[in-house]
C-alpha atoms as a PDB file:
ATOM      1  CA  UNK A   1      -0.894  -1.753 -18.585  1.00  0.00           C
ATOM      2  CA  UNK A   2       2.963  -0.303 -18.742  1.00  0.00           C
ATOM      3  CA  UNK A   3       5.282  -2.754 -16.787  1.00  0.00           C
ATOM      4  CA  UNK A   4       7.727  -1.295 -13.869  1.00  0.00           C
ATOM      5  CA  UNK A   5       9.024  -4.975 -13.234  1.00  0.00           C
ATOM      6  CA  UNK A   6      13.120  -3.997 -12.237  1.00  0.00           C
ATOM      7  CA  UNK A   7      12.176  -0.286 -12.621  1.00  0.00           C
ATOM      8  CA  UNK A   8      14.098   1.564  -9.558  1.00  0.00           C
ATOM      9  CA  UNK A   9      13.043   4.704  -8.560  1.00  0.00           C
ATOM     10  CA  UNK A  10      12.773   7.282  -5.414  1.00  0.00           C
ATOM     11  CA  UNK A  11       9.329   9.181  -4.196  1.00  0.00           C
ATOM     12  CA  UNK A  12       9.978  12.004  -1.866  1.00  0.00           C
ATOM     13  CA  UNK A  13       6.595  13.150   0.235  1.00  0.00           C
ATOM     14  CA  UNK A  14       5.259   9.250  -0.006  1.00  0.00           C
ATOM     15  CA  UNK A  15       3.519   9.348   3.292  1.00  0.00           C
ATOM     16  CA  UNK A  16       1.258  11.708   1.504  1.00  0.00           C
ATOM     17  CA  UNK A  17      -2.063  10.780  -0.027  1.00  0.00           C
ATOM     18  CA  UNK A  18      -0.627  11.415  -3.766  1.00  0.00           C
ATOM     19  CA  UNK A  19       2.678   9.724  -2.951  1.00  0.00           C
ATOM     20  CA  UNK A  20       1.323   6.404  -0.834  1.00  0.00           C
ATOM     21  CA  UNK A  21      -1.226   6.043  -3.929  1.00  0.00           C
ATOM     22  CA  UNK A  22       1.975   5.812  -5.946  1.00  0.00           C
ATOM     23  CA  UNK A  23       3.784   3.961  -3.998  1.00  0.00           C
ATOM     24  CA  UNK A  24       1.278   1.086  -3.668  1.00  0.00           C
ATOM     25  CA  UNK A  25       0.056   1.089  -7.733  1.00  0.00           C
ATOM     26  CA  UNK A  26       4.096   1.134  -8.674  1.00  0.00           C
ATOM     27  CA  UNK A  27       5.251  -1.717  -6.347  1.00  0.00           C
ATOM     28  CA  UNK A  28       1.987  -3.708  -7.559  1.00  0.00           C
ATOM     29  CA  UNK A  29       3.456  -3.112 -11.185  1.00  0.00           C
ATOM     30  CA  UNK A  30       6.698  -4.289 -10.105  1.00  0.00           C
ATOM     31  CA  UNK A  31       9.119  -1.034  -9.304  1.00  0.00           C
ATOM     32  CA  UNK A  32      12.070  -1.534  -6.373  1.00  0.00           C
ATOM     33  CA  UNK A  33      11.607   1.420  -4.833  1.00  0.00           C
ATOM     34  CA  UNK A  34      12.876   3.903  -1.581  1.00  0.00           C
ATOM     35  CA  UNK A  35      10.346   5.750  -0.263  1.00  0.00           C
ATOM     36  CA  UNK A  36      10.908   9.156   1.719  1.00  0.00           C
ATOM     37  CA  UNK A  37       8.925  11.056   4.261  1.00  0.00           C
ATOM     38  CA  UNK A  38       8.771  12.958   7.380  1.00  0.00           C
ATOM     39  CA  UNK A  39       6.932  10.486   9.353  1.00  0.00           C
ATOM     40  CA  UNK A  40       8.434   7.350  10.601  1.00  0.00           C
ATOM     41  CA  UNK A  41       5.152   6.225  11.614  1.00  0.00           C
ATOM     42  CA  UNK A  42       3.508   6.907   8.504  1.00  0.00           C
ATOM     43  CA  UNK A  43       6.529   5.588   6.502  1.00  0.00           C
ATOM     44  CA  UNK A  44       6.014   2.473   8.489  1.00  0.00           C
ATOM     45  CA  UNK A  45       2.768   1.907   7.692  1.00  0.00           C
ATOM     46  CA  UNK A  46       3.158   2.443   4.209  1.00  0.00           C
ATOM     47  CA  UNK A  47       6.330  -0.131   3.902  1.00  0.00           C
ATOM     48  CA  UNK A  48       3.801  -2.613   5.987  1.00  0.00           C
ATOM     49  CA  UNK A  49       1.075  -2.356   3.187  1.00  0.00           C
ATOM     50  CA  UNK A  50       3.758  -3.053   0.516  1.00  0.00           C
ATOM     51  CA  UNK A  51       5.140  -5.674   1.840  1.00  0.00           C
ATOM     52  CA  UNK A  52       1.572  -7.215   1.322  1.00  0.00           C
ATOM     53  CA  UNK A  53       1.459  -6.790  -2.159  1.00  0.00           C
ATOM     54  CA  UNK A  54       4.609  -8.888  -2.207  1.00  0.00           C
ATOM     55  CA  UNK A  55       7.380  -6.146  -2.682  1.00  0.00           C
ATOM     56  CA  UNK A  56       9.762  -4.366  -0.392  1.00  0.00           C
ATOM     57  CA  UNK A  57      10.851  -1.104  -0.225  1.00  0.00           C
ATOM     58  CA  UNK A  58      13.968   0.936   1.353  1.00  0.00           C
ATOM     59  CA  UNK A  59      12.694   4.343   3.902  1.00  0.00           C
ATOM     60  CA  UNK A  60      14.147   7.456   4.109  1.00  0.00           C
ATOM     61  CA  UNK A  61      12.888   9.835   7.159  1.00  0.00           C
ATOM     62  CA  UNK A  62      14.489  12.954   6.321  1.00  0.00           C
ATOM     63  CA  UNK A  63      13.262  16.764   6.207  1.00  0.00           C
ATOM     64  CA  UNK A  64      13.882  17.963   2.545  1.00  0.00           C
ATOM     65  CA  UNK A  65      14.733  21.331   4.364  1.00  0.00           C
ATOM     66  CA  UNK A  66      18.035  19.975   5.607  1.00  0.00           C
ATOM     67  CA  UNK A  67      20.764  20.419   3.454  1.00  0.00           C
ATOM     68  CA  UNK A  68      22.844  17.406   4.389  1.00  0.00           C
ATOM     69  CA  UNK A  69      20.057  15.331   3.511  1.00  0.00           C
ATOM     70  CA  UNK A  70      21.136  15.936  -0.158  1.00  0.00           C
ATOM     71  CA  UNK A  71      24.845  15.924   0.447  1.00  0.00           C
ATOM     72  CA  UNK A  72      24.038  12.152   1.384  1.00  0.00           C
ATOM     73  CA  UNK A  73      21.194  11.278  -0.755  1.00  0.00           C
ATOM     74  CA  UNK A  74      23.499   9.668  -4.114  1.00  0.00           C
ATOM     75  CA  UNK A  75      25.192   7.659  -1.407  1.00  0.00           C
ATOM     76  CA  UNK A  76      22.121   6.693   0.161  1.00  0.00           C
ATOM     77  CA  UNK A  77      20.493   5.436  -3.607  1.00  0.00           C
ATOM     78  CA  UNK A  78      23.886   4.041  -5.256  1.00  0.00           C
ATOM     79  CA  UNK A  79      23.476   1.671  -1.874  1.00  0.00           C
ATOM     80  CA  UNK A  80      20.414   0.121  -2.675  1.00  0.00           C
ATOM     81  CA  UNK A  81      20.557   0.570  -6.798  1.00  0.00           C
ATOM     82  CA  UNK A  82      23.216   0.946  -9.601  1.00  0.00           C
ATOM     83  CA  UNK A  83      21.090   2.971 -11.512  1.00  0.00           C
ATOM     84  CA  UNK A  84      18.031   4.985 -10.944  1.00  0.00           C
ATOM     85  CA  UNK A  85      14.974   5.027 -13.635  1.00  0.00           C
ATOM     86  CA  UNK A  86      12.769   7.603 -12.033  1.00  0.00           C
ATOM     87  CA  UNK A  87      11.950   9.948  -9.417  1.00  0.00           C
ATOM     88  CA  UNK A  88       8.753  11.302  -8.248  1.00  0.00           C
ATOM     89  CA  UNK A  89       8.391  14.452  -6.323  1.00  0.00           C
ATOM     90  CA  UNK A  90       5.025  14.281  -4.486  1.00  0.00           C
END
């Protein structure tokens, strides 16, 4: 199986069945990620059930509709990475 050990990347719509899946399969194959979604709640929970596989993970609650949310988003990733592998649009 491919290896995401150090791997950094960004899912936006994690909360969702597709993303969460994603989120849970790369953090058990080692990727640092930041996880984004509408739901604090649901982010939440998600962060909880990564943090039992033995990773950690950095939230974003933000509505992808809002405009400023992109005017901050490279200084809201260059603050938790240097560099960014991938990104996952769920």
């Amino acid at each position: 199986m491919y290896s995401f050990k150090n791997k950094k990347g960004v899912i936006f719509g994690s909360t969702g069945l597709l993303g969460s899946r994603l989120a849970k399969k790369l953090s058990e194959l080692g990727a640092d990620l930041i996880l984004h979604g509408k739901s604090k709640e649901k982010l939440k929970k998600l962060d909880n059930q990564i943090k039992q596989l033995g990773k950690s993970s950095s939230l974003i609650e933000a509505d992808l509709t809002d405009t400023n949310f992109y005017l901050n988003l490279q200084d809201i990733v260059l603050s938790r990475f240097e560099k960014l592998d991938f990104l996952i649009n769920s």
